[in-house]
Protein backbone atom coordinates (compact mmCIF):
# COMPACT_ATOMS: atom_id res chain seq x y z
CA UNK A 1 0.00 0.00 0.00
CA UNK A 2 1.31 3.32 -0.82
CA UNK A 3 1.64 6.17 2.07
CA UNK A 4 -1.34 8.08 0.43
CA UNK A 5 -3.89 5.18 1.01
CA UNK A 6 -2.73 4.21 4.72
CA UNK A 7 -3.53 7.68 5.74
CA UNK A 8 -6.73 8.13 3.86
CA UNK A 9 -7.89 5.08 5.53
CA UNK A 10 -6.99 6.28 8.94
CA UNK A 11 -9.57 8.41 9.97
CA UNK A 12 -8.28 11.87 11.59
CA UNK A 13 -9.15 12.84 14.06
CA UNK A 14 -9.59 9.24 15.69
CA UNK A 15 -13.34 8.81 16.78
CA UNK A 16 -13.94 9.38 20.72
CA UNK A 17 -16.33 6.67 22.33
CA UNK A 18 -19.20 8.78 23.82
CA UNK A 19 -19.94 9.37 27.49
CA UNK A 20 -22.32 7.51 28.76
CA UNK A 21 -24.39 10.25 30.29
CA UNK A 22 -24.31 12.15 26.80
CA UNK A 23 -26.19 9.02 24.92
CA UNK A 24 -29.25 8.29 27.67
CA UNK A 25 -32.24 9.83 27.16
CA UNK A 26 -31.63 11.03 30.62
CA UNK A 27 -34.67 12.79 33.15
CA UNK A 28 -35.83 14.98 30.62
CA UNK A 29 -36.33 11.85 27.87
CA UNK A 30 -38.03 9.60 30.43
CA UNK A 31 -40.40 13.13 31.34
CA UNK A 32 -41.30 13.38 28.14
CA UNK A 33 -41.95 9.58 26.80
CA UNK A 34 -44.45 9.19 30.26
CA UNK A 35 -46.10 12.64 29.47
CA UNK A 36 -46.52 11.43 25.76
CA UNK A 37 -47.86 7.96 26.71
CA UNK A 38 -50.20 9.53 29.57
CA UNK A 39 -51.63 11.87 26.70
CA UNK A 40 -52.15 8.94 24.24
CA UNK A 41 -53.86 7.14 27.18
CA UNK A 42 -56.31 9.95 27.77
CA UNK A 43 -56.85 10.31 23.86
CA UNK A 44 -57.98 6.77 23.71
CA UNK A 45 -60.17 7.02 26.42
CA UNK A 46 -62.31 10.33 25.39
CA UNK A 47 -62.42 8.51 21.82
CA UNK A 48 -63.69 5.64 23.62
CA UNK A 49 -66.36 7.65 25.20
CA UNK A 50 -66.95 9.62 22.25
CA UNK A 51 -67.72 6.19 19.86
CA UNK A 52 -69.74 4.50 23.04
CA UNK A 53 -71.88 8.04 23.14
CA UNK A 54 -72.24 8.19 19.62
CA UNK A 55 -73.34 4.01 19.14
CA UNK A 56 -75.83 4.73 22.23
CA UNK A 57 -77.75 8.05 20.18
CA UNK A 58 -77.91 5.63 17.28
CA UNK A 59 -79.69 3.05 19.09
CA UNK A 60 -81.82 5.67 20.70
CA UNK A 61 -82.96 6.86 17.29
CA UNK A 62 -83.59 3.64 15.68
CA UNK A 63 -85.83 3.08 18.78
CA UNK A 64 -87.78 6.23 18.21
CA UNK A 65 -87.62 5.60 14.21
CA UNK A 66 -89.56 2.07 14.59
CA UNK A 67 -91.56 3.85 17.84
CA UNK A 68 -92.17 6.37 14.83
CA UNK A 69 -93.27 3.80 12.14
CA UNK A 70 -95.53 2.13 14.72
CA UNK A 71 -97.52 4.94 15.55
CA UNK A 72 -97.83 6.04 12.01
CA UNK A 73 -99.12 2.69 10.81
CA UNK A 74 -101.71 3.64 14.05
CA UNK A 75 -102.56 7.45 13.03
CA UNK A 76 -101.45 8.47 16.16
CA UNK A 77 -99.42 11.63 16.35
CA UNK A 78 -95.55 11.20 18.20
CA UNK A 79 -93.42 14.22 18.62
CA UNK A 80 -89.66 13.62 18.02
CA UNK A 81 -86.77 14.30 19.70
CA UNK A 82 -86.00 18.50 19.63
CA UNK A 83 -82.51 17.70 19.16
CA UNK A 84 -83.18 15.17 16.19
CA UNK A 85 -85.67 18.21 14.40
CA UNK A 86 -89.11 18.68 14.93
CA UNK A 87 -91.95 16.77 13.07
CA UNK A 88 -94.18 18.95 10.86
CA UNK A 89 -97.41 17.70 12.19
CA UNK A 90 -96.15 17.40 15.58
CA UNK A 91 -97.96 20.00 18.44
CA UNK A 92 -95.55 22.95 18.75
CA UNK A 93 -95.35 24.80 22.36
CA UNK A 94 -94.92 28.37 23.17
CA UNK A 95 -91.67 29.43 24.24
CA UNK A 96 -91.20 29.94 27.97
CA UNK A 97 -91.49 33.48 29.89
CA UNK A 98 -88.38 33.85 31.86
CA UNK A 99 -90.14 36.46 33.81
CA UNK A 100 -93.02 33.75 35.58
């Protein structure tokens, strides 16, 4: 080997092993990782809630959908839910005087 490849393979300035307390994610890593896990935990739980809340409103309203159905195969008249819309035919109430 000539002189010119020896030192081109020698690397300069010879690599340092790291310290050890420069490589660990240390306090601060550890904070950080638990914080992120504790907010992924909470995320999973209010979408949790969220899907269970939204499955339970369906059921509701395929409850009052057949109730619905029923009572129009009957004649009879059954309001809806306010916060599904009001029916056309269904009795509409005067608002309520704050003042009584």
């Amino acid at each position: 080997m000539h002189a010119g490849q020896v030192m081109a393979a020698t690397p300069s300035p010879a690599p340092k092993v790291p310290n050890a307390d420069q490589v660990t994610p240390g306090v601060w890593g550890f904070a950080i990782i638990f914080a992120i896990g504790i907010v992924t935990i909470l995320l999973i739980w209010d979408m949790m809630r969220r899907v269970r809340r939204t499955r339970y409103r369906a059921e509701v309203n395929a409850k009052l959908d057949a109730e619905q159905s029923q009572a129009g195969d009957s004649g009879a008249v059954v309001p809806r839910d306010p916060r599904r819309g009001t029916q056309q035919d269904a009795p509409q109430q005067p608002p309520h005087d704050r003042d009584s």
